[in-house]
Structures are given as C-alpha cells and as structure tokens.
PDB file of N, CA and C in Angstrom:
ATOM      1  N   UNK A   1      86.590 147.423  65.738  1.00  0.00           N
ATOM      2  CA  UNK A   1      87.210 146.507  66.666  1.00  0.00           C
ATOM      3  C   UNK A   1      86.165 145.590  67.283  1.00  0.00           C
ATOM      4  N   UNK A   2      86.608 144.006  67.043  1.00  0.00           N
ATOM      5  CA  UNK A   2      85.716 143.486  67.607  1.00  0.00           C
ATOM      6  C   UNK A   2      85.437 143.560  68.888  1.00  0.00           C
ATOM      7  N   UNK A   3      86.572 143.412  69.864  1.00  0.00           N
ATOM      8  CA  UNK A   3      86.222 143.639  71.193  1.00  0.00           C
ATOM      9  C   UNK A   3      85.849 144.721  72.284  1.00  0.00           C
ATOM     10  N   UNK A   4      85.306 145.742  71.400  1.00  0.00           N
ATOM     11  CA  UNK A   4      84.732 147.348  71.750  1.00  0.00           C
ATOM     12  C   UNK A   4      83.325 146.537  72.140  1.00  0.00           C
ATOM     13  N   UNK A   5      82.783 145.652  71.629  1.00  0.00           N
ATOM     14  CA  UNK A   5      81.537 145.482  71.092  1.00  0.00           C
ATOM     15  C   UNK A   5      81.035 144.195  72.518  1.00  0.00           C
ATOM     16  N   UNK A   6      82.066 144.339  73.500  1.00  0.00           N
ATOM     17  CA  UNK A   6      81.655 143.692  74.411  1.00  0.00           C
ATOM     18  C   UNK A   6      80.311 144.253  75.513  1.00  0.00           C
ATOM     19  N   UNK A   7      79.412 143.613  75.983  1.00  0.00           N
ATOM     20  CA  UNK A   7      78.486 143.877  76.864  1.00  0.00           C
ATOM     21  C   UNK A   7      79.444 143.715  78.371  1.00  0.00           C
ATOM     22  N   UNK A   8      79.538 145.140  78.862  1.00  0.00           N
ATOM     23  CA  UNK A   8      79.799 144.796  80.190  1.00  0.00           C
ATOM     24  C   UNK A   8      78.598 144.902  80.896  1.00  0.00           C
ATOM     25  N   UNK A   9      77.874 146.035  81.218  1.00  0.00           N
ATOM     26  CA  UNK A   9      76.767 145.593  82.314  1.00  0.00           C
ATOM     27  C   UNK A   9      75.739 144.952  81.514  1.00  0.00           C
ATOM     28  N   UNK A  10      75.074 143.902  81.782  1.00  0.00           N
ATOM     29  CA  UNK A  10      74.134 142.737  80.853  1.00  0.00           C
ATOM     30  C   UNK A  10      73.136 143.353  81.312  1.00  0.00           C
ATOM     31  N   UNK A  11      72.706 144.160  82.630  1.00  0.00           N
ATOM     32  CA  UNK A  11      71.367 144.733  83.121  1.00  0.00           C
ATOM     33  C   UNK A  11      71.088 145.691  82.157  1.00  0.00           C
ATOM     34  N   UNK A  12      71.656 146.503  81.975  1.00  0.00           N
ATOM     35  CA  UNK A  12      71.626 148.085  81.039  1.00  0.00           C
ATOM     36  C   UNK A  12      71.817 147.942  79.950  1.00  0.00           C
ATOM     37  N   UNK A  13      72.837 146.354  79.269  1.00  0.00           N
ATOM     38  CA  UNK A  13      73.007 145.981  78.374  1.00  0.00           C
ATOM     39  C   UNK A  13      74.085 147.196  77.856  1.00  0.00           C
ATOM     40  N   UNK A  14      74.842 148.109  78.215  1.00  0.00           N
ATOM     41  CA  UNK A  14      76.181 149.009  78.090  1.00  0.00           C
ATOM     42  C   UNK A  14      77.120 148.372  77.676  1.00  0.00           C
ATOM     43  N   UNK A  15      78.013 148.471  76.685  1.00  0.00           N
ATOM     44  CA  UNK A  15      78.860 147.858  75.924  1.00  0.00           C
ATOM     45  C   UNK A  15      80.205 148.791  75.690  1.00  0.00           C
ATOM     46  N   UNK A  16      81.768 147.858  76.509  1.00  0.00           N
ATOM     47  CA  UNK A  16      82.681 148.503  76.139  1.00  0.00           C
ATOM     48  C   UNK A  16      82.695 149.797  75.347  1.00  0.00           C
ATOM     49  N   UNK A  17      82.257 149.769  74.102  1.00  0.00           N
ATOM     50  CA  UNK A  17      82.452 150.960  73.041  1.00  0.00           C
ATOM     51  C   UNK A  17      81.559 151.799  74.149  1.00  0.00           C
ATOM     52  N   UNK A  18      80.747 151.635  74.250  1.00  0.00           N
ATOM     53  CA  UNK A  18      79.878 153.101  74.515  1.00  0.00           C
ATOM     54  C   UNK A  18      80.767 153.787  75.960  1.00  0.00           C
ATOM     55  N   UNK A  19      81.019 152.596  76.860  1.00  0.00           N
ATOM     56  CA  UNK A  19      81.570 153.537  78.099  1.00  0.00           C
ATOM     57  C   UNK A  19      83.076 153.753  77.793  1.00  0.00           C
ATOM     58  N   UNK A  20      83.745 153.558  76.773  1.00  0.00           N
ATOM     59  CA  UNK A  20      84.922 153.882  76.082  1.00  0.00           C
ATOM     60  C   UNK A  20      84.770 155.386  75.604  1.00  0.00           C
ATOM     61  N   UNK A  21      83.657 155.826  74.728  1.00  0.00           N
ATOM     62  CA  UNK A  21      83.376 156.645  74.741  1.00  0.00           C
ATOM     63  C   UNK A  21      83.185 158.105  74.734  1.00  0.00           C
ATOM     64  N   UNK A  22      82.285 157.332  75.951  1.00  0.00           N
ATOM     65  CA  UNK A  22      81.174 158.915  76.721  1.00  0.00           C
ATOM     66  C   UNK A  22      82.886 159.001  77.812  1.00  0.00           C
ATOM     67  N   UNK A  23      83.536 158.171  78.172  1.00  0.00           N
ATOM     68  CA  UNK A  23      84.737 158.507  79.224  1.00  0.00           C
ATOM     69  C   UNK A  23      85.395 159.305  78.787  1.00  0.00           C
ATOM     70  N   UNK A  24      85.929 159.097  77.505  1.00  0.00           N
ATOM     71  CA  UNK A  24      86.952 160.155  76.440  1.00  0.00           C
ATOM     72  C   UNK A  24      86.267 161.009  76.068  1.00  0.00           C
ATOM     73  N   UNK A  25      84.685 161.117  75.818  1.00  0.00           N
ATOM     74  CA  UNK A  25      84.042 162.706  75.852  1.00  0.00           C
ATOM     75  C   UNK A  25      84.168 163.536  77.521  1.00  0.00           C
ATOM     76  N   UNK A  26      83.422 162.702  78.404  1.00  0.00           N
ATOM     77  CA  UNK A  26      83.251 163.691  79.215  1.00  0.00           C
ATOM     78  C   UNK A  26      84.632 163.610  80.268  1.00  0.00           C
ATOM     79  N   UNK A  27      85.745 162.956  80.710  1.00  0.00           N
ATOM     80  CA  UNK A  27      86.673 162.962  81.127  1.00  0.00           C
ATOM     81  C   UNK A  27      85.951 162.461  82.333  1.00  0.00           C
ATOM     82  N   UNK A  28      85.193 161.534  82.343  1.00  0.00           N
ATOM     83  CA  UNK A  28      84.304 161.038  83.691  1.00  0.00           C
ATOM     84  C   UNK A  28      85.362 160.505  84.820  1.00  0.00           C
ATOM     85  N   UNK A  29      84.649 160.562  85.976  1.00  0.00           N
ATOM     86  CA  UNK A  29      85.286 159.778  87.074  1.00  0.00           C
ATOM     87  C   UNK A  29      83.719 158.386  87.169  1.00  0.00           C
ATOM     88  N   UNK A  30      84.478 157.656  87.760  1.00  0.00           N
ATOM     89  CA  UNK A  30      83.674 156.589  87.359  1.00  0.00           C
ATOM     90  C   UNK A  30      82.263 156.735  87.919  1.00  0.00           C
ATOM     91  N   UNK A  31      81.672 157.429  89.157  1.00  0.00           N
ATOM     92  CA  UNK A  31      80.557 157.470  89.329  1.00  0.00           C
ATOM     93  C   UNK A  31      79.686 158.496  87.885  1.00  0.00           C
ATOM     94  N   UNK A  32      80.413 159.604  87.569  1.00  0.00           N
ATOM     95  CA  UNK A  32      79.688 159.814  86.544  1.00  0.00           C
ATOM     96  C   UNK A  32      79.543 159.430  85.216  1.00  0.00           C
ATOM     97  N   UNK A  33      80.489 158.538  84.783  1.00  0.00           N
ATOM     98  CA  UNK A  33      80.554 157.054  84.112  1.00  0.00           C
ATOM     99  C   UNK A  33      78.672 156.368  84.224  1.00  0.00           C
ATOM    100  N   UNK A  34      78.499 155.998  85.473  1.00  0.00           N
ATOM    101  CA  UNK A  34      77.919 155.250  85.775  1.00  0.00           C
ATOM    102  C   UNK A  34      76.311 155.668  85.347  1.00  0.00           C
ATOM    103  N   UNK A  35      76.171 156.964  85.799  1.00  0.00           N
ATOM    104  CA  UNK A  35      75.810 157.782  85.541  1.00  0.00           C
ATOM    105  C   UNK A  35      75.052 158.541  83.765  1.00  0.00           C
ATOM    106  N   UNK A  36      75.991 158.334  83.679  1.00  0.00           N
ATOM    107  CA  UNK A  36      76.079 158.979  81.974  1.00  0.00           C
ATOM    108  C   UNK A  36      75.561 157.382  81.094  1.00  0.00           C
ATOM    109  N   UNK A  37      76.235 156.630  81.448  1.00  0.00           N
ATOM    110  CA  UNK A  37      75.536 155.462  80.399  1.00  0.00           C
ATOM    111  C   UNK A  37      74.960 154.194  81.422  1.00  0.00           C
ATOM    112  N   UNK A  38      74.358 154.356  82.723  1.00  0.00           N
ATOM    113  CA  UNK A  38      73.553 153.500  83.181  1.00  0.00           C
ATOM    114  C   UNK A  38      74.107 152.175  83.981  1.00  0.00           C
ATOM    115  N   UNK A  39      75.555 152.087  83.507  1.00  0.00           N
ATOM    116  CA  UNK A  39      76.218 150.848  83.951  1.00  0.00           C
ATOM    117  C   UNK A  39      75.896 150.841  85.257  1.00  0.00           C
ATOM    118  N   UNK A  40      75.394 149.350  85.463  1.00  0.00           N
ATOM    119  CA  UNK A  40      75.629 149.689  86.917  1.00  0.00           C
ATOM    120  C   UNK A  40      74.273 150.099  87.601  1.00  0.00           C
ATOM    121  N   UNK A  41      73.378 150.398  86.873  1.00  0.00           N
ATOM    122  CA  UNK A  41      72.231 150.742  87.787  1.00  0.00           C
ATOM    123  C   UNK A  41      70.890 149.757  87.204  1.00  0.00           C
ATOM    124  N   UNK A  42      71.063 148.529  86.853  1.00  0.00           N
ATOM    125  CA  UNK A  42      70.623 147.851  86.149  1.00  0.00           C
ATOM    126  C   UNK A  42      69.988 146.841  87.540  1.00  0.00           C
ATOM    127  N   UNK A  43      69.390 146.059  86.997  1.00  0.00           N
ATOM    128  CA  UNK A  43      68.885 144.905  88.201  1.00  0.00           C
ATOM    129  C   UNK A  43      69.536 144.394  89.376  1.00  0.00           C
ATOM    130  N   UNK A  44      71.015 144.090  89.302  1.00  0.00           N
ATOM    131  CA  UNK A  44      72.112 143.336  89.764  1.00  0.00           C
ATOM    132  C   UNK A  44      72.454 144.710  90.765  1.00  0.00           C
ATOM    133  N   UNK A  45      71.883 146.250  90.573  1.00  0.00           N
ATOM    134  CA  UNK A  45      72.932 146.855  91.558  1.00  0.00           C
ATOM    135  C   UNK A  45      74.316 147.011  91.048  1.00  0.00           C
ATOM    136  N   UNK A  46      75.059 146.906  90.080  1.00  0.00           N
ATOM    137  CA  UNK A  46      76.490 147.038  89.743  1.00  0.00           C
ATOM    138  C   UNK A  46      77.151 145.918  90.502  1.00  0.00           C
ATOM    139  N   UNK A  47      77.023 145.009  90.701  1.00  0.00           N
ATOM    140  CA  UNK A  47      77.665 143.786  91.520  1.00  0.00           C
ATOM    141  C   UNK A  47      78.392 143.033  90.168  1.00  0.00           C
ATOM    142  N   UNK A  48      77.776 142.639  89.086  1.00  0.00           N
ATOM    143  CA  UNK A  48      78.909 142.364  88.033  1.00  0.00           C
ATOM    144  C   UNK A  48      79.620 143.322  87.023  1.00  0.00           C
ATOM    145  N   UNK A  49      79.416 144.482  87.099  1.00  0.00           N
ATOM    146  CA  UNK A  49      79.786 145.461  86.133  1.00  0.00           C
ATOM    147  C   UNK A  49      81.110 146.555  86.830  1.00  0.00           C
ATOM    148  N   UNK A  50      80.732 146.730  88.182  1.00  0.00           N
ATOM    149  CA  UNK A  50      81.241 147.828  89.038  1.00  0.00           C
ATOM    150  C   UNK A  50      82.757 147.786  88.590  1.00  0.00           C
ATOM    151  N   UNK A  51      83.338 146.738  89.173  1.00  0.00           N
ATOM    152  CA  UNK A  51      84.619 146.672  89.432  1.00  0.00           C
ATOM    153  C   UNK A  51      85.421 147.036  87.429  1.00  0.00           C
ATOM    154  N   UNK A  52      84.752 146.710  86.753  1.00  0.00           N
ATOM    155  CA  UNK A  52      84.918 146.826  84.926  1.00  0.00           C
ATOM    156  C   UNK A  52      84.755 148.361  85.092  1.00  0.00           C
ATOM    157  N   UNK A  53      83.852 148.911  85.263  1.00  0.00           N
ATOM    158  CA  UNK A  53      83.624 150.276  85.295  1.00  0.00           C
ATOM    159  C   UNK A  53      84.773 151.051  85.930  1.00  0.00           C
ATOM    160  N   UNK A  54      84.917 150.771  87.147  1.00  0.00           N
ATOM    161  CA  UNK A  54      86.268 151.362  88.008  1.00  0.00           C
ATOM    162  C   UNK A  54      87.536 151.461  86.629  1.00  0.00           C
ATOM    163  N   UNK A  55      87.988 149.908  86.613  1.00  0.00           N
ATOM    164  CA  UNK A  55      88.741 149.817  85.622  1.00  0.00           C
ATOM    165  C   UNK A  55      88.836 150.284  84.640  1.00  0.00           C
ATOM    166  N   UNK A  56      87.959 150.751  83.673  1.00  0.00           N
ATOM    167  CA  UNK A  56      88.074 151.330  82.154  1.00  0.00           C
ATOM    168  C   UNK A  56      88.576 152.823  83.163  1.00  0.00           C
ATOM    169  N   UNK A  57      87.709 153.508  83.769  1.00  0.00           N
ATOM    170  CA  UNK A  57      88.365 154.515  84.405  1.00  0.00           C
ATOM    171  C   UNK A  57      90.001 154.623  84.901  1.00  0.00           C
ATOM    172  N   UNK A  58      90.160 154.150  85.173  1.00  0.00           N
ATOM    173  CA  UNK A  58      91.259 154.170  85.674  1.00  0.00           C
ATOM    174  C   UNK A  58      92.176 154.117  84.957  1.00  0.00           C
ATOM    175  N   UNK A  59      92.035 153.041  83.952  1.00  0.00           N
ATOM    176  CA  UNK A  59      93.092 153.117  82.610  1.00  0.00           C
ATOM    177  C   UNK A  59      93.144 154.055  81.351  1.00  0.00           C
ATOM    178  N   UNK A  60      92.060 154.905  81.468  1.00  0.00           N
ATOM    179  CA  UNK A  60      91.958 155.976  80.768  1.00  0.00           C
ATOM    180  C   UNK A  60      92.563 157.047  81.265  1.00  0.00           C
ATOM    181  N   UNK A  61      92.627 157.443  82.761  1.00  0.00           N
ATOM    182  CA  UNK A  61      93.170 158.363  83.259  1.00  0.00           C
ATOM    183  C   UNK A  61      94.391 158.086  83.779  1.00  0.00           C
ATOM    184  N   UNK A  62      94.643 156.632  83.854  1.00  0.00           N
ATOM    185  CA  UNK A  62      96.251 156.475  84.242  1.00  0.00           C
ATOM    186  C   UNK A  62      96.064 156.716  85.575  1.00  0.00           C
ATOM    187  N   UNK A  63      95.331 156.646  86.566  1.00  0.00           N
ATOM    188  CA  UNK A  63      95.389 156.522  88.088  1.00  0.00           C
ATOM    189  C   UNK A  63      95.358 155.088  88.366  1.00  0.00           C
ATOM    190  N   UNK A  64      96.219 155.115  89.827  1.00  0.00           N
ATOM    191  CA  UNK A  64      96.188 153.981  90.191  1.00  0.00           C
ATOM    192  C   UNK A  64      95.330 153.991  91.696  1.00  0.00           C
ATOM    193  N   UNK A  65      94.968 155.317  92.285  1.00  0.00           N
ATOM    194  CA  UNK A  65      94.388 155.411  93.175  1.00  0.00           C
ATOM    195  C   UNK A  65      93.546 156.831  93.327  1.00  0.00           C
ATOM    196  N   UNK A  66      92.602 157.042  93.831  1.00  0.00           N
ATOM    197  CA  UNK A  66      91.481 157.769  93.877  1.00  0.00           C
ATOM    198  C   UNK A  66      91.211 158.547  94.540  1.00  0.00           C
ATOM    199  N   UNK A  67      90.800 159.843  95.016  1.00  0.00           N
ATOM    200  CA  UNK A  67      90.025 160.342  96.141  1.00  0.00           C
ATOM    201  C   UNK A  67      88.794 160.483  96.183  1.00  0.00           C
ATOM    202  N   UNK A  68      88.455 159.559  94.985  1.00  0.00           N
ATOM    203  CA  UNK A  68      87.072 159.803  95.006  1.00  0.00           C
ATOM    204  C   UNK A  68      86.054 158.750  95.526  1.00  0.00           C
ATOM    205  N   UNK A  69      84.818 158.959  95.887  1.00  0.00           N
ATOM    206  CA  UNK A  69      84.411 157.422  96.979  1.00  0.00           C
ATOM    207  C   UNK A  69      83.864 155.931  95.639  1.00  0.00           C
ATOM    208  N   UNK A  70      84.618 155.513  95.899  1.00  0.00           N
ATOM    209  CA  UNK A  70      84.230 153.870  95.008  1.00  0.00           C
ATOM    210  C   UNK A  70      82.458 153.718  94.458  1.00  0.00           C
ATOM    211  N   UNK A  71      82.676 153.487  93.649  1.00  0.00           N
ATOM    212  CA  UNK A  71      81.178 152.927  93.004  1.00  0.00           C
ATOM    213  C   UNK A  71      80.593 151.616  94.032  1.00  0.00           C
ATOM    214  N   UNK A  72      79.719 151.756  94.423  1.00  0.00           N
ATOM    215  CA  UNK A  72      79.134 150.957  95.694  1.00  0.00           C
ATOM    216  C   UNK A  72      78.204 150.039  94.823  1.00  0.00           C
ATOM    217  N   UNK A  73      77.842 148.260  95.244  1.00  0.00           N
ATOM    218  CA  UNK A  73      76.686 147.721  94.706  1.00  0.00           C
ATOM    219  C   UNK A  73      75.648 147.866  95.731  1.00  0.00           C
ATOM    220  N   UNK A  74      74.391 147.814  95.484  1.00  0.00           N
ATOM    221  CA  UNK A  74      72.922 147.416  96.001  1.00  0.00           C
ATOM    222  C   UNK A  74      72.501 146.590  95.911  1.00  0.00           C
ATOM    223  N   UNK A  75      72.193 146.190  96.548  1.00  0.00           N
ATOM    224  CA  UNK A  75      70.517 144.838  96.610  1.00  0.00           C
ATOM    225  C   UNK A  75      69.592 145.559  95.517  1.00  0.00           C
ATOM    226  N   UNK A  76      69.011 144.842  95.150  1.00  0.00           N
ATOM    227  CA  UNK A  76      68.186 145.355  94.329  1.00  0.00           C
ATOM    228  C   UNK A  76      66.719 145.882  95.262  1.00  0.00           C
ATOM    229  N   UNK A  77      66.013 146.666  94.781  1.00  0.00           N
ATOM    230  CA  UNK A  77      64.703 147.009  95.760  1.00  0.00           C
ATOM    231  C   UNK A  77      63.784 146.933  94.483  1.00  0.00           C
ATOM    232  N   UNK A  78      62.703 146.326  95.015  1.00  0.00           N
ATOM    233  CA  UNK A  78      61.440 145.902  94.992  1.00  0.00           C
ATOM    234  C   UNK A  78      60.497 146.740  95.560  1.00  0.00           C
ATOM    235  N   UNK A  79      59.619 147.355  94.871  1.00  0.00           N
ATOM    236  CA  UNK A  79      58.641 148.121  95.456  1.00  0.00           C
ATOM    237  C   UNK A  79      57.445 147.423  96.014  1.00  0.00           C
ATOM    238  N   UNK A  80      56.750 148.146  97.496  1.00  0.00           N
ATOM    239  CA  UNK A  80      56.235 146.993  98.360  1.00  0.00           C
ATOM    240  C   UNK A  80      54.743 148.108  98.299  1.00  0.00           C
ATOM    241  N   UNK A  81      53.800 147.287  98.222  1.00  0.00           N
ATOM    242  CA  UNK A  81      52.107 148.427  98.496  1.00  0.00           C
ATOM    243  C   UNK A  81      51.989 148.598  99.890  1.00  0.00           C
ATOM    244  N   UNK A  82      51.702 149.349 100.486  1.00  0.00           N
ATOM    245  CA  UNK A  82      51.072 150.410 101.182  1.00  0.00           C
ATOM    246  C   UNK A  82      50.297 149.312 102.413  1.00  0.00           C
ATOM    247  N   UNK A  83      49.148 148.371 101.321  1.00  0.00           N
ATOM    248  CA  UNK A  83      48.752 147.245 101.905  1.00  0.00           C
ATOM    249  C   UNK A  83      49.491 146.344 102.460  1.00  0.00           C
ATOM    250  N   UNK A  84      50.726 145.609 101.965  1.00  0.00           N
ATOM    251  CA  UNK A  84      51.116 144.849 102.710  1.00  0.00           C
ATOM    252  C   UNK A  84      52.176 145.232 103.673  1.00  0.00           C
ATOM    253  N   UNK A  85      52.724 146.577 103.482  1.00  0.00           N
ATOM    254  CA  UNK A  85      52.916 147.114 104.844  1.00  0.00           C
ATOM    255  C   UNK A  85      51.925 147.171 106.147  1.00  0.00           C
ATOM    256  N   UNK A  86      51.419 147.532 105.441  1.00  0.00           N
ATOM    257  CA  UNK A  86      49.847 147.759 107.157  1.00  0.00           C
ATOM    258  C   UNK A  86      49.056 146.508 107.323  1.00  0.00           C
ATOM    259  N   UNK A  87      49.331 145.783 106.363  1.00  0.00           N
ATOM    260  CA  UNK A  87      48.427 144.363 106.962  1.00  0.00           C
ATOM    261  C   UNK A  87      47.302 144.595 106.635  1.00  0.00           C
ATOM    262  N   UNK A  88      47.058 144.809 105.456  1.00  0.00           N
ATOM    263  CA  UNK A  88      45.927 144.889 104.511  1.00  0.00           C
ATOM    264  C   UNK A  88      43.907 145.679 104.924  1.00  0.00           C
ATOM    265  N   UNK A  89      44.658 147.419 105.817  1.00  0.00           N
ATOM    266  CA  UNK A  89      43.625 148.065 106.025  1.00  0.00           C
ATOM    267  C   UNK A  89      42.125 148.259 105.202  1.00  0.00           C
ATOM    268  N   UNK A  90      41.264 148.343 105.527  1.00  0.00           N
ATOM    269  CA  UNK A  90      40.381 148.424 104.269  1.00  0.00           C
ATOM    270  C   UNK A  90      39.684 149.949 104.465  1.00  0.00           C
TER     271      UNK A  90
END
C-alpha cells in the first residue's frame, strides 16, 4: 500500500506502516506508541506528529475518549555548559 509508506513524524522520520504496526503488535496506548517507535520525541517535541499519533490510536482501538493523560509537546531543550551558566569561572 502506497499510503502506509507515509512519514508522519519527519524528526524520527516514523512512517505510517511502522506505527500501524508496532500498535497492532503491542495493543499500545498512544504514549507507549510514542515510545516504542520514537514518534514524537524528535526535534519539534511532537508538535507536528502528536495529534496523528493520538489518532492512529484511537482508530485502532475504536475509542473515542481516553483515561489516559494526552501525549504532551515540548520546546525543544538545548544543552547549556556549566560555563555559561556561571559566567564563565576559571
């Protein structure tokens, strides 16, 4: 199928087929989705992927609502030296 072969998260580079999947192997809820093939934890924080991720979940399991807590995005973090915290001790 051609359209298995779509890139949803472009950070992790994760593609429809694969989180099609690992979902129908492991019966994931979407954080361990996220989890299991990376979606989502890519540069962007899950800010373009998240809401796709929710979705394939959801339509696999036929829920329309959750008790489980939502896949959240991040800012991305940048690791900072030591030095330019302290104002460059010597």
């Amino acid at each position: 199928m051609e359209s298995q072969s779509v890139i949803i998260c472009r950070c992790e580079e994760v593609d429809l087929k694969q989180l099609l999947e690992t979902a129908e192997r492991f019966s994931c809820s979407s954080r361990e989705l996220k989890l299991r093939s990376r979606a989502g934890m890519g540069y962007c924080g899950g800010r373009t992927c998240r809401l796709l991720v929710d979705s394939i979940v959801q339509q696999l399991t036929d829920t329309q609502t959750s008790n489980e807590i939502p896949l959240k995005h991040q800012p991305p973090v940048r690791p900072v030296t030591f030095q330019n915290l302290g104002g460059g001790l010597s």
